[in-house]
PDB file of N, CA and C in Angstrom:
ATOM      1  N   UNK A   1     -58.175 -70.811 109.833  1.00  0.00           N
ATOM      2  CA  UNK A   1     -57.249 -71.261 108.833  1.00  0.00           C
ATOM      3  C   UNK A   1     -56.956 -72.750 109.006  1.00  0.00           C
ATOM      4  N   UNK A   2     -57.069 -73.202 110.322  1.00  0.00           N
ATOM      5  CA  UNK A   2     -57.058 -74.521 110.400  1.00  0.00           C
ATOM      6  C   UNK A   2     -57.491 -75.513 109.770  1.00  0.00           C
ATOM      7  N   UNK A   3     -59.191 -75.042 109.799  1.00  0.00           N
ATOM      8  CA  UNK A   3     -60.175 -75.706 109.294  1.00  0.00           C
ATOM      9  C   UNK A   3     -59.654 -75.842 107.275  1.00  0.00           C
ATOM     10  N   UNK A   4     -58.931 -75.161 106.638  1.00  0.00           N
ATOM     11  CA  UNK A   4     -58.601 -75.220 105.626  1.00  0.00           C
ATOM     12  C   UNK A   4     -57.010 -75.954 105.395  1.00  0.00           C
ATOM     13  N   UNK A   5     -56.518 -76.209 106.592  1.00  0.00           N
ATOM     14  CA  UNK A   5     -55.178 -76.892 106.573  1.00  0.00           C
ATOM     15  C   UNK A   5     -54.536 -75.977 105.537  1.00  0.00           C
ATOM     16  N   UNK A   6     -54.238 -74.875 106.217  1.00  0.00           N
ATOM     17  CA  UNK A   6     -53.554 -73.474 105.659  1.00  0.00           C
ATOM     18  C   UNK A   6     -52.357 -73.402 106.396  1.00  0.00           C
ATOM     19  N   UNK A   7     -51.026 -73.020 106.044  1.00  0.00           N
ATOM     20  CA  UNK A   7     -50.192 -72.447 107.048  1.00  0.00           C
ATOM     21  C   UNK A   7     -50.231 -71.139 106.280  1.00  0.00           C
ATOM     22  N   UNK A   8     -49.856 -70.294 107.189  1.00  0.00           N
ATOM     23  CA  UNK A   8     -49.504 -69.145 107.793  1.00  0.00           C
ATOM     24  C   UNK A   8     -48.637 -68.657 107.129  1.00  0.00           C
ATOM     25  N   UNK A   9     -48.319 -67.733 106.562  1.00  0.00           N
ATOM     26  CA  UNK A   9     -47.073 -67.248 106.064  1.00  0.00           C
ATOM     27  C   UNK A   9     -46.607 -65.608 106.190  1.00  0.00           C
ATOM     28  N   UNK A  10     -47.683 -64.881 105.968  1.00  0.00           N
ATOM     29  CA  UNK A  10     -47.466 -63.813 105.941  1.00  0.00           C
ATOM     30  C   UNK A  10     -48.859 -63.032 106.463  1.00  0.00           C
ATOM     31  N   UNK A  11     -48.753 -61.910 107.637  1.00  0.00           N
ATOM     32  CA  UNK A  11     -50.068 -61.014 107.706  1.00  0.00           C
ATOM     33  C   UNK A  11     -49.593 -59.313 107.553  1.00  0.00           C
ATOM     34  N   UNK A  12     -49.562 -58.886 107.303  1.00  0.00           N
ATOM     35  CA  UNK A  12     -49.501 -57.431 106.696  1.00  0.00           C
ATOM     36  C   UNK A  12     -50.706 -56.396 107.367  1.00  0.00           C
ATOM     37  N   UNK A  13     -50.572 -55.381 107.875  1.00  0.00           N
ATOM     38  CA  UNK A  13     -52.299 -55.205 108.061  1.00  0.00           C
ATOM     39  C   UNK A  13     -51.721 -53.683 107.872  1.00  0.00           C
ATOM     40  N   UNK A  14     -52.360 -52.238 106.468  1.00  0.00           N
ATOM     41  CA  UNK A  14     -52.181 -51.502 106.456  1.00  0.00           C
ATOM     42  C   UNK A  14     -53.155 -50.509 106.269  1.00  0.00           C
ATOM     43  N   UNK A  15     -53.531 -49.106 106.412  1.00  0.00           N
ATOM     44  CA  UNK A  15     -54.709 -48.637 105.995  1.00  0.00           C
ATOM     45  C   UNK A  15     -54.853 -48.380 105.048  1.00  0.00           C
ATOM     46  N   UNK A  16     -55.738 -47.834 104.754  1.00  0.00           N
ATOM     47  CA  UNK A  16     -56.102 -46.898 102.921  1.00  0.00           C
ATOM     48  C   UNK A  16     -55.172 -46.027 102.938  1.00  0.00           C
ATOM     49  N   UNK A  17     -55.236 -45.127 103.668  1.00  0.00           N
ATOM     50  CA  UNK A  17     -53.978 -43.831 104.008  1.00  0.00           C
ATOM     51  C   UNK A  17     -52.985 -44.621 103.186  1.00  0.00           C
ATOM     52  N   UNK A  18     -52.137 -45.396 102.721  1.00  0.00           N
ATOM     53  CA  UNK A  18     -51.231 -46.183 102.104  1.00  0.00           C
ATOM     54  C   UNK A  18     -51.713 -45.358 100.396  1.00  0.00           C
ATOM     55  N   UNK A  19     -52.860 -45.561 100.053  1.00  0.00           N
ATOM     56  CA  UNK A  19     -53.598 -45.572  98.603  1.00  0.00           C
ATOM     57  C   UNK A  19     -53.686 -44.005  98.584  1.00  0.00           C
ATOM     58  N   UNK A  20     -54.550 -43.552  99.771  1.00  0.00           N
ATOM     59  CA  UNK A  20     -54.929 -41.785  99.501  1.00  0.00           C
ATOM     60  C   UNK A  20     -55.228 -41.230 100.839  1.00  0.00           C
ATOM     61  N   UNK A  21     -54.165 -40.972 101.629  1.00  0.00           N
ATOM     62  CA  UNK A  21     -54.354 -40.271 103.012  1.00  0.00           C
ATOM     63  C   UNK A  21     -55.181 -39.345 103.016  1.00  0.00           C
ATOM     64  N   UNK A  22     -56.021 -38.440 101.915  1.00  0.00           N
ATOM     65  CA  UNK A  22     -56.825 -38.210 102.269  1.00  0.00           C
ATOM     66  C   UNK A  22     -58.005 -38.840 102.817  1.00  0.00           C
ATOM     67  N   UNK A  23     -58.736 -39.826 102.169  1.00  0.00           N
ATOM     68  CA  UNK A  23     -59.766 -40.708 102.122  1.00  0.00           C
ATOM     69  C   UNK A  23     -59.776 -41.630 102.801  1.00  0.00           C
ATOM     70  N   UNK A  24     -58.620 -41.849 103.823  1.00  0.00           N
ATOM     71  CA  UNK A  24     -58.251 -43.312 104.796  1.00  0.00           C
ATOM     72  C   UNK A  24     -59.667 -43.392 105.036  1.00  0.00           C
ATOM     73  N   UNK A  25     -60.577 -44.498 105.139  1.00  0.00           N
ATOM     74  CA  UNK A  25     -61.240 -44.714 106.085  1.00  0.00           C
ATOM     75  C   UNK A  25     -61.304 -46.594 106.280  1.00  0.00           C
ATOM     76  N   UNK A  26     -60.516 -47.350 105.790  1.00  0.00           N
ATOM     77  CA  UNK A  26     -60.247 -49.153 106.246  1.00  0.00           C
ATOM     78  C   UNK A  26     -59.296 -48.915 105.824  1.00  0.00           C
ATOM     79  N   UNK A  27     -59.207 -50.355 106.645  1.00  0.00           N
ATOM     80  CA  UNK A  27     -58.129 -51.617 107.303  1.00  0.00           C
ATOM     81  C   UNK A  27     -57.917 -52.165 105.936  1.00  0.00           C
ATOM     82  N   UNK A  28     -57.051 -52.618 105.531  1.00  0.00           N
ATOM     83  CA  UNK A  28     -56.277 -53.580 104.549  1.00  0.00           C
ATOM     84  C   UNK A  28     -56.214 -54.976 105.304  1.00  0.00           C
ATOM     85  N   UNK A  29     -56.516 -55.768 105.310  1.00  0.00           N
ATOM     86  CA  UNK A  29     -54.793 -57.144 105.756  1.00  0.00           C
ATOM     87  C   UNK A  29     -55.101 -57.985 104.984  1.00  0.00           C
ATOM     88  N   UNK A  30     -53.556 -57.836 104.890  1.00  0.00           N
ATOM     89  CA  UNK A  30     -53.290 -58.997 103.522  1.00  0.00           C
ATOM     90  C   UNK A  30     -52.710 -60.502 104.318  1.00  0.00           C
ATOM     91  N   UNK A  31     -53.599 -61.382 103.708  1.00  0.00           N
ATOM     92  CA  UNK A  31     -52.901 -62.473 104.577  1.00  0.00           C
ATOM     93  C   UNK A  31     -52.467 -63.643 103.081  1.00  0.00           C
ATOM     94  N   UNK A  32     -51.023 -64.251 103.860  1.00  0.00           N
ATOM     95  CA  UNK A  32     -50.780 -65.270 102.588  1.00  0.00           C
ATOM     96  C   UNK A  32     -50.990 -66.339 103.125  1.00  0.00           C
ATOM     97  N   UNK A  33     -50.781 -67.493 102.550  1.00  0.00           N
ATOM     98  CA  UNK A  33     -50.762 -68.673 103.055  1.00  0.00           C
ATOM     99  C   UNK A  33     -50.210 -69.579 102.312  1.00  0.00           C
ATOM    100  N   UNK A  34     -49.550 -71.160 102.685  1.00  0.00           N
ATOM    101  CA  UNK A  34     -48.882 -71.744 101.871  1.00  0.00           C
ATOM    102  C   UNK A  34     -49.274 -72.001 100.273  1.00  0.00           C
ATOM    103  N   UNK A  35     -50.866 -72.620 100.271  1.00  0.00           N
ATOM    104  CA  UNK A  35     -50.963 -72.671  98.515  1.00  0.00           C
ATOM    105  C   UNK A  35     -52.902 -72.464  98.965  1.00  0.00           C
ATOM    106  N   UNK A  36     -53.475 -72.391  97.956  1.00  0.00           N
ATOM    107  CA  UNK A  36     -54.516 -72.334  97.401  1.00  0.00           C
ATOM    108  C   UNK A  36     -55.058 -73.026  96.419  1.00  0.00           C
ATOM    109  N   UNK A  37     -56.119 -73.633  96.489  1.00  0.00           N
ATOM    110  CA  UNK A  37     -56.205 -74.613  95.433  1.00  0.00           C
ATOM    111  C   UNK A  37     -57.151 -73.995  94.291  1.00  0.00           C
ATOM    112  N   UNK A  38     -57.799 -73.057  94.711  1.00  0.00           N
ATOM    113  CA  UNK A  38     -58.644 -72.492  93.621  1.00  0.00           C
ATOM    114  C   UNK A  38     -58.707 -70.920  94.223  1.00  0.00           C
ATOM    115  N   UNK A  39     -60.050 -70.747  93.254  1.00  0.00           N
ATOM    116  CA  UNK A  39     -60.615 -69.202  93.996  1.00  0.00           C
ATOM    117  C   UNK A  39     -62.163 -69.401  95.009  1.00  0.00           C
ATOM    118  N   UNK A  40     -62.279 -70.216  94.667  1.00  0.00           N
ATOM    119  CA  UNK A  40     -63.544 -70.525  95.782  1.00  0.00           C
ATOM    120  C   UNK A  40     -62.828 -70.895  97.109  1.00  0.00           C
ATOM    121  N   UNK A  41     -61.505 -71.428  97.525  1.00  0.00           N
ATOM    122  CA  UNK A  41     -61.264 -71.448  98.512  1.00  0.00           C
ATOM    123  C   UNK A  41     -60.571 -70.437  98.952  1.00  0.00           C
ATOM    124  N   UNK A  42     -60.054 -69.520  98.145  1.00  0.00           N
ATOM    125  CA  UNK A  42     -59.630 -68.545  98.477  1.00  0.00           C
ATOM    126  C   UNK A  42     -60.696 -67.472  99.222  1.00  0.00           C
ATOM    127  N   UNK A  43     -61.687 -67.427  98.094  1.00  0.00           N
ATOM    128  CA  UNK A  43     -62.770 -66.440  98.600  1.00  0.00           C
ATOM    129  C   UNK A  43     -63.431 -66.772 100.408  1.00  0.00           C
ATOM    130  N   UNK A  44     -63.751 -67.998 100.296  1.00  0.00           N
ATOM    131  CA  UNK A  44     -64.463 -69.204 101.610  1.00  0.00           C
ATOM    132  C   UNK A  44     -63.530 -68.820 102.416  1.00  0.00           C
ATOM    133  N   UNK A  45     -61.997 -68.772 102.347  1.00  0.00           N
ATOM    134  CA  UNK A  45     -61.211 -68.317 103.560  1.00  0.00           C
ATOM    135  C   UNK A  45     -61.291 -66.662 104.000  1.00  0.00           C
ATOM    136  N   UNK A  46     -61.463 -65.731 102.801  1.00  0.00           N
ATOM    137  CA  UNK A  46     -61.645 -64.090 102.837  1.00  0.00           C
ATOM    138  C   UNK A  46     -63.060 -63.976 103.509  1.00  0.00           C
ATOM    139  N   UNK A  47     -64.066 -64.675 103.320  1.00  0.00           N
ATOM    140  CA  UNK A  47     -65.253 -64.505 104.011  1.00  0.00           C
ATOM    141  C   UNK A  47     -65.495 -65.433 105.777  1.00  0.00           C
ATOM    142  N   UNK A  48     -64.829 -66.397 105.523  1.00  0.00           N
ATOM    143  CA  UNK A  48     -64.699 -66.400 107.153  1.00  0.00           C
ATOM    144  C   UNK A  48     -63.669 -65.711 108.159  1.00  0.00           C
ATOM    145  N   UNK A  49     -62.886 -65.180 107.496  1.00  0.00           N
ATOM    146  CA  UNK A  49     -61.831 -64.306 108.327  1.00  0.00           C
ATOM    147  C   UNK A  49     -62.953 -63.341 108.464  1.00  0.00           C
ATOM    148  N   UNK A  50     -63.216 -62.592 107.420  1.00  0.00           N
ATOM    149  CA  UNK A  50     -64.406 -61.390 107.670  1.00  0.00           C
ATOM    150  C   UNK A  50     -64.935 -61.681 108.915  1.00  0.00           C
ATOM    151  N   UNK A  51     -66.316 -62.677 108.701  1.00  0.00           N
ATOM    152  CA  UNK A  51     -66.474 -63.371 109.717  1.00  0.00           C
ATOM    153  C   UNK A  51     -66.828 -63.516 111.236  1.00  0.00           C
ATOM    154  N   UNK A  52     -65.282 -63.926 111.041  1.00  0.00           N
ATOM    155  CA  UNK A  52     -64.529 -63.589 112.517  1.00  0.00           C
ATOM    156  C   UNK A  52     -64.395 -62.275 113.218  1.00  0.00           C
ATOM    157  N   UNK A  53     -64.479 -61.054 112.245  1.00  0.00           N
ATOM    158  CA  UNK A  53     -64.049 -60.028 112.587  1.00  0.00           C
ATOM    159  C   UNK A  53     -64.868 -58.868 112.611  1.00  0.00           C
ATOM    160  N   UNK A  54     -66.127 -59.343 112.746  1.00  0.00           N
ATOM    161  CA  UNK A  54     -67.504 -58.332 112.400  1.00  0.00           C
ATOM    162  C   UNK A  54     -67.821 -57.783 113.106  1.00  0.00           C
ATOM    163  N   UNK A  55     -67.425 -58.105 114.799  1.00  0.00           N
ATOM    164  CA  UNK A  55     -67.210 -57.121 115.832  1.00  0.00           C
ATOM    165  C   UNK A  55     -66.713 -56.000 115.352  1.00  0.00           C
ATOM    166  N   UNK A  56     -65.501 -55.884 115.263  1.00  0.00           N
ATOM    167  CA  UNK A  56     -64.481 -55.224 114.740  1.00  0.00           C
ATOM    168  C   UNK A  56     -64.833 -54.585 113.740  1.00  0.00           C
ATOM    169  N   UNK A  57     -65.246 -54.869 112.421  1.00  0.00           N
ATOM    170  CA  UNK A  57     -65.780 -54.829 111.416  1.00  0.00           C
ATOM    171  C   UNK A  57     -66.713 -53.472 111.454  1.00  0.00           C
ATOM    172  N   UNK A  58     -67.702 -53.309 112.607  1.00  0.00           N
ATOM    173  CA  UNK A  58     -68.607 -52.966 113.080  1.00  0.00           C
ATOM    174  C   UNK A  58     -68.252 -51.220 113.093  1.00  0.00           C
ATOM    175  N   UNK A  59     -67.389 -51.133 113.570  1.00  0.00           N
ATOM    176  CA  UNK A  59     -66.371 -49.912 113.831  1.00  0.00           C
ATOM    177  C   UNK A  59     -65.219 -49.456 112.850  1.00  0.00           C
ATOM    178  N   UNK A  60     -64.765 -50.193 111.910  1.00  0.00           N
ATOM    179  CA  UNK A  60     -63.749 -49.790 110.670  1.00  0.00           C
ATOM    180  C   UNK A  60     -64.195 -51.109 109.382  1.00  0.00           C
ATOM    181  N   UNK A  61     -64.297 -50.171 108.940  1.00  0.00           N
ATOM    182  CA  UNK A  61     -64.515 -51.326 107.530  1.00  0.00           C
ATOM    183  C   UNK A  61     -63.227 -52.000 106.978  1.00  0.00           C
ATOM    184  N   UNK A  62     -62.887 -53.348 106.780  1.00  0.00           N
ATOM    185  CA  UNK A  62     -61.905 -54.033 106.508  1.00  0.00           C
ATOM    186  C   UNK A  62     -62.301 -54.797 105.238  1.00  0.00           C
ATOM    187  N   UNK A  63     -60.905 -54.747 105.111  1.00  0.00           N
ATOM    188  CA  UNK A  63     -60.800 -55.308 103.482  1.00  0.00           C
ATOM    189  C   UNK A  63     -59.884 -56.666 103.815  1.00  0.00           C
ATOM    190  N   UNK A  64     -60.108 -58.026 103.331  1.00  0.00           N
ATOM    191  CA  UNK A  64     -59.349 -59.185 103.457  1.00  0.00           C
ATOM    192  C   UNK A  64     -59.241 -59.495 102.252  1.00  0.00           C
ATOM    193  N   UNK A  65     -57.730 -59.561 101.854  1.00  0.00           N
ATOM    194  CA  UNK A  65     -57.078 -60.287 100.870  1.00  0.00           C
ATOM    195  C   UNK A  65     -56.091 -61.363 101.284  1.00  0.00           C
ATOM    196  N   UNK A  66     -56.271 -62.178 100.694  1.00  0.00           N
ATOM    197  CA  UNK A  66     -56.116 -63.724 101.112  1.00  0.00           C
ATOM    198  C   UNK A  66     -54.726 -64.617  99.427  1.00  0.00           C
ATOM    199  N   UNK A  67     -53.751 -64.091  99.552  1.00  0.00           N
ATOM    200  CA  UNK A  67     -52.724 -65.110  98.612  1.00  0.00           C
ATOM    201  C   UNK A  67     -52.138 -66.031  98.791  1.00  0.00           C
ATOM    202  N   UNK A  68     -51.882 -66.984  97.556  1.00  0.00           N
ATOM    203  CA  UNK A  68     -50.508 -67.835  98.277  1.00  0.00           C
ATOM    204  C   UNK A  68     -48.914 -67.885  97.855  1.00  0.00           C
ATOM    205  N   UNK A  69     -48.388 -68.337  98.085  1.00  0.00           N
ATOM    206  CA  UNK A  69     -47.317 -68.149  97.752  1.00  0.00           C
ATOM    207  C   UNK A  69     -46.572 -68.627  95.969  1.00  0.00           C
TER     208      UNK A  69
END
């Protein structure tokens, strides 16, 4: 987030179980951040968080949503 001179505002992280406890099978996290200047940087920040997290990823499928305020 650095690299985008983002602050931080909000991270949320919930499962599907939220949508249809039957069907849980991912991660939600919703992350906000101060502003956004478009949707290409929005997206560029949702795909390097991914990313980051493909270890992880590897073992629960995650969903990144990325707003601003």
């Amino acid at each position: 987030m650095a690299a985008y001179s983002k602050k931080l505002r909000t991270i949320a992280i919930f499962g599907s179980s939220v949508y249809n406890p039957v069907k849980a099978r991912d991660l939600d996290i919703l992350i906000i951040v101060d502003k956004l200047l478009d949707v290409k940087e929005k997206t560029d920040l949702e795909i390097e968080i991914l990313n980051n997290l493909k270890d992880f990823q590897a073992k629960t499928p995650i969903d990144i949503i990325v707003l601003d305020e």
